[in-house]
PDB file of N, CA and C in Angstrom:
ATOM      1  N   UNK A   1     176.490 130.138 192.683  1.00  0.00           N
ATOM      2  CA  UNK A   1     175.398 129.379 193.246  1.00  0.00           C
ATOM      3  C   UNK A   1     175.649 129.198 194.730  1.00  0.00           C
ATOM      4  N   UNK A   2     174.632 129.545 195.331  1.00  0.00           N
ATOM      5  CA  UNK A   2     174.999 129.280 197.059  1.00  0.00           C
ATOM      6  C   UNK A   2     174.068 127.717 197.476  1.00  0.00           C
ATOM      7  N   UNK A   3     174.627 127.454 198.152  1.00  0.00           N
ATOM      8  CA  UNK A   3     173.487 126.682 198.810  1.00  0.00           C
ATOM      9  C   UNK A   3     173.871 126.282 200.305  1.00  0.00           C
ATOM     10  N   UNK A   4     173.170 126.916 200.887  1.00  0.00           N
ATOM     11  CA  UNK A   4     173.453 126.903 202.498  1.00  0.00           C
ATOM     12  C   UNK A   4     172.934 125.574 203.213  1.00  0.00           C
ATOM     13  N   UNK A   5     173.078 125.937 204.022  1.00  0.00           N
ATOM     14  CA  UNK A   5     172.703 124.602 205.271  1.00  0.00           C
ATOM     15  C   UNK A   5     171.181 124.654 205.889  1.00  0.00           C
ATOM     16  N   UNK A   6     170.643 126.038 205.361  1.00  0.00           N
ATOM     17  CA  UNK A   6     169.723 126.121 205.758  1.00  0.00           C
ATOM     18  C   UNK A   6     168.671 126.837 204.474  1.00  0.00           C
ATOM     19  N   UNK A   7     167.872 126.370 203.898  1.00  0.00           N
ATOM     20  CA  UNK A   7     167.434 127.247 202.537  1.00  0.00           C
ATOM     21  C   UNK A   7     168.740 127.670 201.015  1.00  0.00           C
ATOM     22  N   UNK A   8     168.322 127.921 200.116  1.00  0.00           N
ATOM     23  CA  UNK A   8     168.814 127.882 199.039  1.00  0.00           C
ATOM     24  C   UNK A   8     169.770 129.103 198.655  1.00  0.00           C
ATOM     25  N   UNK A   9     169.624 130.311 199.578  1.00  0.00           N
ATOM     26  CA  UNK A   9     169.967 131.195 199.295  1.00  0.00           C
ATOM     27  C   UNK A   9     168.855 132.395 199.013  1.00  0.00           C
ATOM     28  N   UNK A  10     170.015 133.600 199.146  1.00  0.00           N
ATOM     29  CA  UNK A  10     168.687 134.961 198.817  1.00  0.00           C
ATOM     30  C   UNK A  10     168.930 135.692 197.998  1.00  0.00           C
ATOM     31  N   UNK A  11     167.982 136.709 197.793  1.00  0.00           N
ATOM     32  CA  UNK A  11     167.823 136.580 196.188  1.00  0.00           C
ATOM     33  C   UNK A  11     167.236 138.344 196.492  1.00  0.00           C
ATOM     34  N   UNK A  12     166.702 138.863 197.220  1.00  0.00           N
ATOM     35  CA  UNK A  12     166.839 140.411 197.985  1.00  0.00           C
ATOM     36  C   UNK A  12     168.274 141.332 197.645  1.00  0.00           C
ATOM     37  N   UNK A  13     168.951 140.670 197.336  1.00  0.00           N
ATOM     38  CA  UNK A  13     170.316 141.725 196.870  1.00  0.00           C
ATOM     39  C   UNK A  13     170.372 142.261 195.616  1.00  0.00           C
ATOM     40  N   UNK A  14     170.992 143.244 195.536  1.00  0.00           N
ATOM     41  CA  UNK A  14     170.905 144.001 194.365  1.00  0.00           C
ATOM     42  C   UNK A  14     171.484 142.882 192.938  1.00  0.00           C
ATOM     43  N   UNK A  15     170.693 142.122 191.820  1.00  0.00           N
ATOM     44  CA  UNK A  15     171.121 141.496 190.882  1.00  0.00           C
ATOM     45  C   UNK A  15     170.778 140.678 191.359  1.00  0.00           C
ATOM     46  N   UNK A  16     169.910 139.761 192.605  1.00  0.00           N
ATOM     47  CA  UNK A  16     169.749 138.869 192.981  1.00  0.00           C
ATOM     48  C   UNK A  16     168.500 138.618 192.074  1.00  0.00           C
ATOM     49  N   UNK A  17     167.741 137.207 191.618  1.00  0.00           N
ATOM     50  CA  UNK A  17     166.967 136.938 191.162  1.00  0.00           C
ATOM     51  C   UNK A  17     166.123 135.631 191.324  1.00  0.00           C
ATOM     52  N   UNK A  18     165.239 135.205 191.877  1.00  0.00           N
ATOM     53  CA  UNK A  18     164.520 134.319 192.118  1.00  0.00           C
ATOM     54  C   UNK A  18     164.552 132.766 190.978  1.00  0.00           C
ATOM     55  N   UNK A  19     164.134 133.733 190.009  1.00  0.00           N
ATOM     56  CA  UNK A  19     163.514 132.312 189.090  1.00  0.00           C
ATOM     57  C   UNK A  19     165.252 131.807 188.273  1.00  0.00           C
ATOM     58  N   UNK A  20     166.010 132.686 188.570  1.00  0.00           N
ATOM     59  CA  UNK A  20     167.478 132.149 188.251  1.00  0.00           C
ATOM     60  C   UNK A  20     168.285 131.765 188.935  1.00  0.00           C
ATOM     61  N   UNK A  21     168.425 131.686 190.145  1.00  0.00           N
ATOM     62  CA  UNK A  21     168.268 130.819 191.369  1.00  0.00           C
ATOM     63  C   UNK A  21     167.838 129.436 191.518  1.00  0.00           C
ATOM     64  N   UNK A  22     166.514 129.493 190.936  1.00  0.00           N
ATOM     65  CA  UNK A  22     165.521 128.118 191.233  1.00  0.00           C
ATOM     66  C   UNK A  22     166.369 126.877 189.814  1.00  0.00           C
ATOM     67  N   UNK A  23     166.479 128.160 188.553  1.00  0.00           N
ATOM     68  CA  UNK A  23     166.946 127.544 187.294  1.00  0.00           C
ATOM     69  C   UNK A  23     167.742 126.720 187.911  1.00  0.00           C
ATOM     70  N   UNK A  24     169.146 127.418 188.125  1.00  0.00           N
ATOM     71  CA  UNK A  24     170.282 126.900 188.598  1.00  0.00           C
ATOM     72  C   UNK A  24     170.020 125.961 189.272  1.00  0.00           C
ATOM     73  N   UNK A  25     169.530 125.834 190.158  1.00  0.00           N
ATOM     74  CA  UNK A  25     169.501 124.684 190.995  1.00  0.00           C
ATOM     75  C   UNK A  25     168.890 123.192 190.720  1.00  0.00           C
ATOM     76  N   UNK A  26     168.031 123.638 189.637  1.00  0.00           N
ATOM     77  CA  UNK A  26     167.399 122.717 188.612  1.00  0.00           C
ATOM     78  C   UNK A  26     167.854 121.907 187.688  1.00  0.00           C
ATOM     79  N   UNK A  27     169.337 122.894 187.118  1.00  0.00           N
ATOM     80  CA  UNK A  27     170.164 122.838 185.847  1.00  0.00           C
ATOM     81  C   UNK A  27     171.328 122.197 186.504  1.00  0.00           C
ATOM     82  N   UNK A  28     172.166 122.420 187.483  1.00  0.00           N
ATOM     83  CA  UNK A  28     173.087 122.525 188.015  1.00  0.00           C
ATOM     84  C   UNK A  28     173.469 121.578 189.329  1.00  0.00           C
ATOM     85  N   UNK A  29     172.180 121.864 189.915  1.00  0.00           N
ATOM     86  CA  UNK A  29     172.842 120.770 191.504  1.00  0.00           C
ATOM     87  C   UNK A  29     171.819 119.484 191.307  1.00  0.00           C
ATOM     88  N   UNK A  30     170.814 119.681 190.999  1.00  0.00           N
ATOM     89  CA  UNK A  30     170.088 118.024 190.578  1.00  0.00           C
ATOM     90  C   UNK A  30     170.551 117.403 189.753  1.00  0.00           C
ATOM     91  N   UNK A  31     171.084 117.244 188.935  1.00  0.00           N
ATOM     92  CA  UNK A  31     171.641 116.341 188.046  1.00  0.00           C
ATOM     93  C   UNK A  31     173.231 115.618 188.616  1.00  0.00           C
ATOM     94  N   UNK A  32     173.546 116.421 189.878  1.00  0.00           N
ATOM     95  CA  UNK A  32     175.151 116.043 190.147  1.00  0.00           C
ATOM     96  C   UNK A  32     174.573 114.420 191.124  1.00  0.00           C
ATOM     97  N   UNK A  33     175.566 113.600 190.899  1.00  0.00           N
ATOM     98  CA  UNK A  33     175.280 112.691 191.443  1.00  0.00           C
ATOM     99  C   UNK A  33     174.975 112.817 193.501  1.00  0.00           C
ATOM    100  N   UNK A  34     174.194 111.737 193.314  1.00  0.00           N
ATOM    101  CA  UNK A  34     173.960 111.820 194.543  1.00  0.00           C
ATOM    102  C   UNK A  34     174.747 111.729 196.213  1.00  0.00           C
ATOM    103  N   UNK A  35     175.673 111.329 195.782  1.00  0.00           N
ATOM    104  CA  UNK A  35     176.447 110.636 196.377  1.00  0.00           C
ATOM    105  C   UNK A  35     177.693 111.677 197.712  1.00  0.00           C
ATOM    106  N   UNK A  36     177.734 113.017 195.715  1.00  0.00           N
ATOM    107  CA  UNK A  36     178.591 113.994 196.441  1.00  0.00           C
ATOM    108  C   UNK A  36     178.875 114.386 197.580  1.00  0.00           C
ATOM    109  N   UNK A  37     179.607 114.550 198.000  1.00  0.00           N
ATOM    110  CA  UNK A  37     179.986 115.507 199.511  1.00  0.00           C
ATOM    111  C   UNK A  37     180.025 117.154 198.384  1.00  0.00           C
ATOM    112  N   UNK A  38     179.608 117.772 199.463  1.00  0.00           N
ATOM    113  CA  UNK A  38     179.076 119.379 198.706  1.00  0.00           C
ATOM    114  C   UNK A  38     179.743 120.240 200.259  1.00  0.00           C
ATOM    115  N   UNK A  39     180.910 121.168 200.078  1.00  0.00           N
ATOM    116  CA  UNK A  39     181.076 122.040 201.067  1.00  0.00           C
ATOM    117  C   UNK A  39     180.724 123.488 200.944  1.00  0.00           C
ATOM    118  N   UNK A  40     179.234 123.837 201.424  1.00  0.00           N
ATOM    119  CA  UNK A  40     178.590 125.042 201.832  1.00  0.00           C
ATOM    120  C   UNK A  40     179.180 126.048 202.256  1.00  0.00           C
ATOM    121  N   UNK A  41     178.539 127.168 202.082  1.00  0.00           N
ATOM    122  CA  UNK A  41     179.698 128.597 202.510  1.00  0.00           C
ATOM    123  C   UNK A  41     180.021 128.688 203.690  1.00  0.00           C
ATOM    124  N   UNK A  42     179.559 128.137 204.697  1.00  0.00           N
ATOM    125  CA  UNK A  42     180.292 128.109 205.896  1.00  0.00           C
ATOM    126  C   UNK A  42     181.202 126.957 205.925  1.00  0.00           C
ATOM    127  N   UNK A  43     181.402 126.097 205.519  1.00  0.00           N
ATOM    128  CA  UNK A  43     181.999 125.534 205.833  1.00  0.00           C
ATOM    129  C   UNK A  43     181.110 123.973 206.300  1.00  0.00           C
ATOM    130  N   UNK A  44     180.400 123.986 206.495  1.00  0.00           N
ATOM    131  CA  UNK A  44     179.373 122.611 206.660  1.00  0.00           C
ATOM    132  C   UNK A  44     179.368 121.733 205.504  1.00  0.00           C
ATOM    133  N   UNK A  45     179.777 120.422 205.722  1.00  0.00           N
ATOM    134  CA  UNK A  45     179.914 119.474 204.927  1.00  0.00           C
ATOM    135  C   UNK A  45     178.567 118.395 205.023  1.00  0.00           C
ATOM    136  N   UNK A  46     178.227 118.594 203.247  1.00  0.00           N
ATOM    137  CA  UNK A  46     176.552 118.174 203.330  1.00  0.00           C
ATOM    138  C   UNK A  46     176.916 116.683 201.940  1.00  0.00           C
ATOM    139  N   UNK A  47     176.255 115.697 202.579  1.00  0.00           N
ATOM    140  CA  UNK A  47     176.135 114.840 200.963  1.00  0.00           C
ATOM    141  C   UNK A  47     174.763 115.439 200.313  1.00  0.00           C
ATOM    142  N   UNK A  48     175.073 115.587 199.058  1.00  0.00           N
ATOM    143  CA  UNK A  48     174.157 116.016 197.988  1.00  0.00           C
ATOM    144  C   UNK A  48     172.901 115.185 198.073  1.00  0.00           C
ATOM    145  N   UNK A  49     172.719 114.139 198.278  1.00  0.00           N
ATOM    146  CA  UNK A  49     171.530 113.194 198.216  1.00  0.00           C
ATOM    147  C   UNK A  49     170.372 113.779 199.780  1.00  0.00           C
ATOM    148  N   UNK A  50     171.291 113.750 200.680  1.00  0.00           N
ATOM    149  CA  UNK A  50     170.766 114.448 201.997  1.00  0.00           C
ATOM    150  C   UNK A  50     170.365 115.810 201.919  1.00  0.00           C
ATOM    151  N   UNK A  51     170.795 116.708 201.156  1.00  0.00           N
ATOM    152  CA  UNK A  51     170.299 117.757 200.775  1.00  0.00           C
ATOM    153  C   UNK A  51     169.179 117.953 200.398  1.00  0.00           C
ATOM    154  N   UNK A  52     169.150 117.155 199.166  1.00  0.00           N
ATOM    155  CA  UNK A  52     168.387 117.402 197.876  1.00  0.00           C
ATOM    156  C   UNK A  52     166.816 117.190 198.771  1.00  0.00           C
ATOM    157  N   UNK A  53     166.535 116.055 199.745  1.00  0.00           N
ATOM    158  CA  UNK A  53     165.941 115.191 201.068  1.00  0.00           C
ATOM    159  C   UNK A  53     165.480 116.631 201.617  1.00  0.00           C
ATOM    160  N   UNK A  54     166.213 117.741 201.733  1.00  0.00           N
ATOM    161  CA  UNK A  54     166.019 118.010 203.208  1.00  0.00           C
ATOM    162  C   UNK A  54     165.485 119.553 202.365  1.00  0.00           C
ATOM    163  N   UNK A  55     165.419 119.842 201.224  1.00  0.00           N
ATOM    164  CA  UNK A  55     165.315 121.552 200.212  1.00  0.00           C
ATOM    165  C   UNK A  55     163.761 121.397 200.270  1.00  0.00           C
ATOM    166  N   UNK A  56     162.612 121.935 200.329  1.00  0.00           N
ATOM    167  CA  UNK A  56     161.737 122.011 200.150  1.00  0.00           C
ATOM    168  C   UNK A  56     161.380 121.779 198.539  1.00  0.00           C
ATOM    169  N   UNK A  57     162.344 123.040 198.169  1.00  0.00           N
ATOM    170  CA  UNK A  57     162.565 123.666 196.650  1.00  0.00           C
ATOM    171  C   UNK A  57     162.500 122.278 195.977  1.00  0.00           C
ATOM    172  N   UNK A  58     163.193 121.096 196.140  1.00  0.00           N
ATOM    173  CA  UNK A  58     163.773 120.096 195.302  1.00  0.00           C
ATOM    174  C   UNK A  58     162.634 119.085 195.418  1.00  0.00           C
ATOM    175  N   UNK A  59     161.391 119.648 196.294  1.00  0.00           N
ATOM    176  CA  UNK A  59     160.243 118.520 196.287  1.00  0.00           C
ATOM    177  C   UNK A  59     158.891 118.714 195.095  1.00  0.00           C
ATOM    178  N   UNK A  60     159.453 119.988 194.767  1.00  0.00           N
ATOM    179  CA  UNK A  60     158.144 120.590 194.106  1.00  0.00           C
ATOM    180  C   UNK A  60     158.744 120.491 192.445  1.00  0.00           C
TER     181      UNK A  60
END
C-alpha cells in the first residue's frame, strides 16, 4: 500500500489496479486510528487524521 504526500498512489504499472487500491485504502488505512503518525515513502512524516483531511479519495 503506498500512500504518498501527495495523492494515493498509481496504479498505471504493470499489476497496478485502481479499484484495489481504493479497497485497500478503505479496508486498511481508515479504520487505523486517527491519531497515528504514518511514515510515507519518502520519508515525510504525516498524522493519519491529517491525511485522511487532506485525500480527496477519503471524502467520497
Amino acid at each position: 500500500m503506498y500512500y504518498f504526500k501527495v495523492g494515493i498512489g498509481r496504479t498505471d504499472f504493470p499489476l497496478g489496479d485502481y479499484e484495489t487500491l481504493i479497497s485497500s485504502i478503505r479496508t486498511k488505512l481508515l479504520p487505523l486510528n486517527d491519531d497515528l503518525i504514518i511514515i510515507a515513502g519518502h520519508g515525510f512524516l504525516h498524522n493519519h487524521w491529517a491525511r485522511k483531511a487532506d485525500q480527496s479519495i477519503f471524502k467520497s
